[in-house]
C-alpha atoms as a PDB file:
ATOM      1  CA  UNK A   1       0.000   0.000   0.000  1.00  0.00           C
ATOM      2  CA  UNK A   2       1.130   3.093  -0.899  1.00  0.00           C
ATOM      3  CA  UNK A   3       1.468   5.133   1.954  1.00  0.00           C
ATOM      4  CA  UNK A   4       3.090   8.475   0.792  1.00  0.00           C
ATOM      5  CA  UNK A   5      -0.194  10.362  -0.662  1.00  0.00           C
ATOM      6  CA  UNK A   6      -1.223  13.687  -0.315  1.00  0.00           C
ATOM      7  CA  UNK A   7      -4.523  14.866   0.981  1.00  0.00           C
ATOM      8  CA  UNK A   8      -6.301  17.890  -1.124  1.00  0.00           C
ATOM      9  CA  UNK A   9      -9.676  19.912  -0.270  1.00  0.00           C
ATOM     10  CA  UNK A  10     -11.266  21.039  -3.068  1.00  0.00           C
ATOM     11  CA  UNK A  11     -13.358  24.816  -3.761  1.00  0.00           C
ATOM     12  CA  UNK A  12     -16.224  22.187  -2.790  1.00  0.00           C
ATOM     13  CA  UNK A  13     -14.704  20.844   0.230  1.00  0.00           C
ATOM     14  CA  UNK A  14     -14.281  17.114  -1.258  1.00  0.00           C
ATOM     15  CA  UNK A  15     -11.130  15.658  -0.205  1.00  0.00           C
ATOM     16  CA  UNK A  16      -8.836  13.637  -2.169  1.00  0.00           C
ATOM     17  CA  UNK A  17      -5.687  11.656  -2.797  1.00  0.00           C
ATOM     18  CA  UNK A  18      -3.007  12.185  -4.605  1.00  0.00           C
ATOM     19  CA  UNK A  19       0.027  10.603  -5.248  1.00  0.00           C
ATOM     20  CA  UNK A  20       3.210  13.041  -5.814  1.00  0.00           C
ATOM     21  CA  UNK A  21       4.926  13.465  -9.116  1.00  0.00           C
ATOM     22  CA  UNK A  22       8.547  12.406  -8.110  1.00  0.00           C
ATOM     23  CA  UNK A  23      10.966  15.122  -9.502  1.00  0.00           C
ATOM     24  CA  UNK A  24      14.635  14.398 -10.159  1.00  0.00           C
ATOM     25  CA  UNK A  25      17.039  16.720  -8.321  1.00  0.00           C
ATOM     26  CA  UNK A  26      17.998  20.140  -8.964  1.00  0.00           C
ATOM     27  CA  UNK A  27      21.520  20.487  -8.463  1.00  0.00           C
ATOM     28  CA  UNK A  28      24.228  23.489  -7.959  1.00  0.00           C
ATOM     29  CA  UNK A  29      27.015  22.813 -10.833  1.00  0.00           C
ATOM     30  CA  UNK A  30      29.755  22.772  -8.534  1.00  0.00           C
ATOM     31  CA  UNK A  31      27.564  20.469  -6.308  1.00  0.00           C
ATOM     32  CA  UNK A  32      26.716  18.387  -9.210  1.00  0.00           C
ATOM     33  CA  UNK A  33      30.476  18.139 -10.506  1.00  0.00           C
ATOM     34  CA  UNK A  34      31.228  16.957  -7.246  1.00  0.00           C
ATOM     35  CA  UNK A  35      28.417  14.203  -7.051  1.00  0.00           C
ATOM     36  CA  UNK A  36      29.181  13.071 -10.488  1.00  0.00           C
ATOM     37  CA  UNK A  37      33.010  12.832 -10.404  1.00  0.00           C
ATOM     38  CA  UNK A  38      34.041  11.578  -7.094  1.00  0.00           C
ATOM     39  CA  UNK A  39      30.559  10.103  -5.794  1.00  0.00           C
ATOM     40  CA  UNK A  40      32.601   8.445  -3.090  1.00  0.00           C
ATOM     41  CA  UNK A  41      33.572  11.680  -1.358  1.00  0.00           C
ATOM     42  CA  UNK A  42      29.379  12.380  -0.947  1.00  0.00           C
ATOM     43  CA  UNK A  43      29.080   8.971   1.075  1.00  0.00           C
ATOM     44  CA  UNK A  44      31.673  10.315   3.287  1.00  0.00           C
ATOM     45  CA  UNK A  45      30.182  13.852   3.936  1.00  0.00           C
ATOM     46  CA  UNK A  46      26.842  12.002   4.343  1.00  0.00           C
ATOM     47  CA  UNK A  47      28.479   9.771   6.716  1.00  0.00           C
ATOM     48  CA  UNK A  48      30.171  12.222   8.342  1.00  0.00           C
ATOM     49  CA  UNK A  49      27.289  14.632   8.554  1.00  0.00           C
ATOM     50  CA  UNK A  50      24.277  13.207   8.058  1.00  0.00           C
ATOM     51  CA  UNK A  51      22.088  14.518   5.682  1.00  0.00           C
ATOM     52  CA  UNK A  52      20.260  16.595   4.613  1.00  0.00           C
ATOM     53  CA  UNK A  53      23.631  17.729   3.256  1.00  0.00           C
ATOM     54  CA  UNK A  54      22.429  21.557   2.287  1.00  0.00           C
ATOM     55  CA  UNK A  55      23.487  22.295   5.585  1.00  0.00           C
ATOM     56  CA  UNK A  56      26.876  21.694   4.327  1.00  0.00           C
ATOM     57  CA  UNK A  57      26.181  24.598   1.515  1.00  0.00           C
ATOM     58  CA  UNK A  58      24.413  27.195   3.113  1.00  0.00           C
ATOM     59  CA  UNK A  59      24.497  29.537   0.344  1.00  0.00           C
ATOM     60  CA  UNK A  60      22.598  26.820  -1.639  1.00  0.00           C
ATOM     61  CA  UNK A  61      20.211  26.558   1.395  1.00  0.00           C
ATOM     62  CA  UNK A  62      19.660  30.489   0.954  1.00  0.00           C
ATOM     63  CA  UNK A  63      18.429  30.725  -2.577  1.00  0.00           C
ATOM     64  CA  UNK A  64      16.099  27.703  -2.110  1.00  0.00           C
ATOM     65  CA  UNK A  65      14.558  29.329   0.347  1.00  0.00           C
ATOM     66  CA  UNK A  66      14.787  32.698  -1.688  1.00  0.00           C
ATOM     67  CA  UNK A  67      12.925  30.711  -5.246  1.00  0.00           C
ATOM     68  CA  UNK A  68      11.063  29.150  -2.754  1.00  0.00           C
ATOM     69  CA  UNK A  69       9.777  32.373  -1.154  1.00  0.00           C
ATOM     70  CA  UNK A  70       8.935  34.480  -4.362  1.00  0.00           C
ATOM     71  CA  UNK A  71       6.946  31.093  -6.060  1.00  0.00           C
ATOM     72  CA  UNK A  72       4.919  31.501  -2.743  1.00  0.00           C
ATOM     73  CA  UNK A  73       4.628  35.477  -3.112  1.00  0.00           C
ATOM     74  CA  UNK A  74       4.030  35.468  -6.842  1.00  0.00           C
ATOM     75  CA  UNK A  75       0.729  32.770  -5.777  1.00  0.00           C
ATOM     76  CA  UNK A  76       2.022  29.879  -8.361  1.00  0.00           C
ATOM     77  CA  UNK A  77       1.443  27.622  -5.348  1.00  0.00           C
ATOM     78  CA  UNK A  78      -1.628  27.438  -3.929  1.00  0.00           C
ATOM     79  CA  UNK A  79      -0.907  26.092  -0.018  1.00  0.00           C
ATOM     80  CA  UNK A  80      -3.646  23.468   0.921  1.00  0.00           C
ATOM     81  CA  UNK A  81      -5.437  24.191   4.299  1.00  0.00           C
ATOM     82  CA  UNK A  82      -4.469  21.868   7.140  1.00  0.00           C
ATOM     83  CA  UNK A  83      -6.757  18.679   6.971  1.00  0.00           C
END
């Protein structure tokens, strides 16, 4: 059973499921360079640090959260109410 589904309200207040679309990643160049040349050295950092690794790159944290915060202010996203 599939137990990762999203619940949606509807303008007439009928609920449903939905499974995610699974996206591939979106990566930094340097970041991707990195993951795709010496893929060993991103076991170790994960090891090392756990992950989520963007705590490693904080400046790649900061515009995430900066696209992230003008999709939300530009209303592209619609943010379903808490079911």
């Amino acid at each position: 059973m599939q137990d990762n589904f999203l619940l949606v309200e509807n303008e007439a207040g009928h609920i449903r499921a939905s499974i995610p679309i699974a996206l591939p990643p979106v990566l930094n160049q340097s970041i991707a360079d990195m993951v795709y040349s010496i893929p060993h050295t991103l076991l170790d950092l994960v090891n090392r640090h756990g992950s989520p690794l963007h705590v490693i790159w904080p400046h790649i944290l900061q515009q995430n959260v900066d696209a992230f915060r003008a999709i939300l202010t530009a209303g592209v996203i619609v943010q379903p109410r808490q079911l």
